[in-house]
N, C-alpha and C. Protein backbone atom coordinates (compact mmCIF):
# COMPACT_ATOMS: atom_id res chain seq x y z
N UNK A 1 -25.36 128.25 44.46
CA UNK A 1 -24.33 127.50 45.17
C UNK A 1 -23.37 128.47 45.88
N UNK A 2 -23.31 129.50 45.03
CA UNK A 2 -22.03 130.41 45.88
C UNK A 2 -22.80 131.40 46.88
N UNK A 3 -24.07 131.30 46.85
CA UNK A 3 -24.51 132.20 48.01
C UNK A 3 -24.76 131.41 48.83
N UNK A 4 -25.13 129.85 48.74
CA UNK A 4 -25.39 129.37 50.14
C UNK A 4 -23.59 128.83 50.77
N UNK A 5 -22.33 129.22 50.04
CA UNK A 5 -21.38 128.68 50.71
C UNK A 5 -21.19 130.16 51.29
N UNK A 6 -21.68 131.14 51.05
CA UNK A 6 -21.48 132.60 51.73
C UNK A 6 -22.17 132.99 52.94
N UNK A 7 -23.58 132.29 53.16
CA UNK A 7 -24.29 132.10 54.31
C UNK A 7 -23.90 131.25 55.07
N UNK A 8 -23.38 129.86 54.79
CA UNK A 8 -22.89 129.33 55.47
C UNK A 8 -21.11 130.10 56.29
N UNK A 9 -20.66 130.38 55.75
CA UNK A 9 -19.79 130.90 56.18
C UNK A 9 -19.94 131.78 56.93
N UNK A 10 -20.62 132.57 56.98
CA UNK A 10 -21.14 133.93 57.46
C UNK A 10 -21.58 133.50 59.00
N UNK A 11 -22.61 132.40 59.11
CA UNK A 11 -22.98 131.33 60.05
C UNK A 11 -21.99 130.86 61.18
N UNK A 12 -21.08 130.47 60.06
CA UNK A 12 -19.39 129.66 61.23
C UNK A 12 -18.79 131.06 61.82
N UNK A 13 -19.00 132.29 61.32
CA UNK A 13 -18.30 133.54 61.39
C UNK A 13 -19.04 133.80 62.77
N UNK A 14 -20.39 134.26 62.54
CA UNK A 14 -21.03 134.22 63.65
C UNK A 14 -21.00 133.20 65.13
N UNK A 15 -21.12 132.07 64.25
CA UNK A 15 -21.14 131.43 65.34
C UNK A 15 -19.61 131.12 66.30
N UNK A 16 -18.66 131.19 65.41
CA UNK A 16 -17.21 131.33 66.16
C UNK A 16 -17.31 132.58 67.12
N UNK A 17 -17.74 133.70 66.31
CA UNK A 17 -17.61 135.13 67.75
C UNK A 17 -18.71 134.66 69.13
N UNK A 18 -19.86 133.70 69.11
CA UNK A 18 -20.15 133.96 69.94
C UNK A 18 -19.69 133.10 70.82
N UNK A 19 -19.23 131.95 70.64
CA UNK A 19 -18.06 131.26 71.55
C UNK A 19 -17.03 131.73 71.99
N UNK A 20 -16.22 132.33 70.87
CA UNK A 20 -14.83 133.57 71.80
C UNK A 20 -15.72 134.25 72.55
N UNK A 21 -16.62 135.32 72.18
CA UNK A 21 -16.98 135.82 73.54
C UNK A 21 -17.31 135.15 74.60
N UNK A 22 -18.17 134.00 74.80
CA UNK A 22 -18.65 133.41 75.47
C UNK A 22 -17.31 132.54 76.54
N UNK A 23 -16.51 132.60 76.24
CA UNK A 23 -15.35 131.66 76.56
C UNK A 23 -14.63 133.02 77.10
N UNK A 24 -14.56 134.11 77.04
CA UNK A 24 -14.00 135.05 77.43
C UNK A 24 -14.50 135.54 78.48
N UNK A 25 -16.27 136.08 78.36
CA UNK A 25 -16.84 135.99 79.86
C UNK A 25 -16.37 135.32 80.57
N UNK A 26 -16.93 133.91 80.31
CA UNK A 26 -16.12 132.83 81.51
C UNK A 26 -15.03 132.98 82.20
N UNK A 27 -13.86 133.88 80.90
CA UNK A 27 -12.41 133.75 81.69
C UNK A 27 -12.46 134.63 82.49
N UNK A 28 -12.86 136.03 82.30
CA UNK A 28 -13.31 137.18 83.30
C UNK A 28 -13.76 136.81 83.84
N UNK A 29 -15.06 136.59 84.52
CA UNK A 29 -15.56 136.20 85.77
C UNK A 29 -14.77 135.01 86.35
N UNK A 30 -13.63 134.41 85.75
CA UNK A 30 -13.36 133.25 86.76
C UNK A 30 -12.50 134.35 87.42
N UNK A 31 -11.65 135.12 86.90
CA UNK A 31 -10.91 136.71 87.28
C UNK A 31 -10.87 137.44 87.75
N UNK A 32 -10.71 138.27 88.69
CA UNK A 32 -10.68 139.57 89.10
C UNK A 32 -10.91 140.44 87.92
N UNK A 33 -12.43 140.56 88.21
CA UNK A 33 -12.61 142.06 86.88
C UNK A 33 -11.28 142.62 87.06
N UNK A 34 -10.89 143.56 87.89
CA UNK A 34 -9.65 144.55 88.22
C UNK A 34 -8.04 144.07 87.67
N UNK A 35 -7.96 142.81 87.11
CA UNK A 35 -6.92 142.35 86.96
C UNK A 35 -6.75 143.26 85.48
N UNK A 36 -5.82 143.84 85.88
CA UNK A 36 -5.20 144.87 83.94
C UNK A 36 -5.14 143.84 82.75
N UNK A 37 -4.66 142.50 83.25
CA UNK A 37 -4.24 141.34 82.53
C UNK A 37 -5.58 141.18 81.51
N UNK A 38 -6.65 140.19 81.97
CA UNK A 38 -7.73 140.27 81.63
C UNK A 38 -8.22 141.12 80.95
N UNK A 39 -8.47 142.13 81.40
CA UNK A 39 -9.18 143.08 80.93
C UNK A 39 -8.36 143.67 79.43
N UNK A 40 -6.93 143.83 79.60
CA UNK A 40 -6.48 143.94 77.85
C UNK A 40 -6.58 142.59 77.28
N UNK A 41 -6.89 141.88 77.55
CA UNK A 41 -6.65 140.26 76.48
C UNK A 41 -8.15 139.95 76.17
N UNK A 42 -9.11 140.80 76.84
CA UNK A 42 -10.30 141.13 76.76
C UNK A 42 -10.93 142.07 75.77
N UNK A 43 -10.19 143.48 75.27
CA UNK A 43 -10.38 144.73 74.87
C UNK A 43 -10.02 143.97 73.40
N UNK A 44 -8.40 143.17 73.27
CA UNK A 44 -7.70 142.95 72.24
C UNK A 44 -8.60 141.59 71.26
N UNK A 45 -9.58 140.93 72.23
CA UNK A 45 -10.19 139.75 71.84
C UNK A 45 -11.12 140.31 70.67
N UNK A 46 -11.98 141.65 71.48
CA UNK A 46 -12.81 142.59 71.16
C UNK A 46 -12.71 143.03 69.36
N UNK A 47 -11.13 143.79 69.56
CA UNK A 47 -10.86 144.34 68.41
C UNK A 47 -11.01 143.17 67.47
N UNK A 48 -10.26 141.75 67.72
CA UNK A 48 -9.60 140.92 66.54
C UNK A 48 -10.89 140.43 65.81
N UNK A 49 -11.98 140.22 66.98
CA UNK A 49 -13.30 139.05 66.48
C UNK A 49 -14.29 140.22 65.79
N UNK A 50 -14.47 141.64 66.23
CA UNK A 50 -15.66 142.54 66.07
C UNK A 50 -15.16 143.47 65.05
């Protein structure tokens, strides 16, 4: 029981980072790569989720 609530979790873990990233591409390309803005709220997304 406690290893499948640990896989499962592990699962939502995964699967949450690949939506922040995925939702973050999006916001960049809607963006000016070149915008400084982006690109740190990008780097900082990086650190918090990876």
């Amino acid at each position: 029981m406690i290893k499948m609530v640990k896989v499962t979790r592990k699962q939502q873990y995964w699967s949450h980072i690949k939506l922040i990233s995925t939702q973050v591409a999006v916001r960049s390309s809607s963006t000016t790569g070149a915008d400084p803005k982006s690109r740190a709220e990008r780097h900082s997304a990086r650190i918090h989720w990876v």
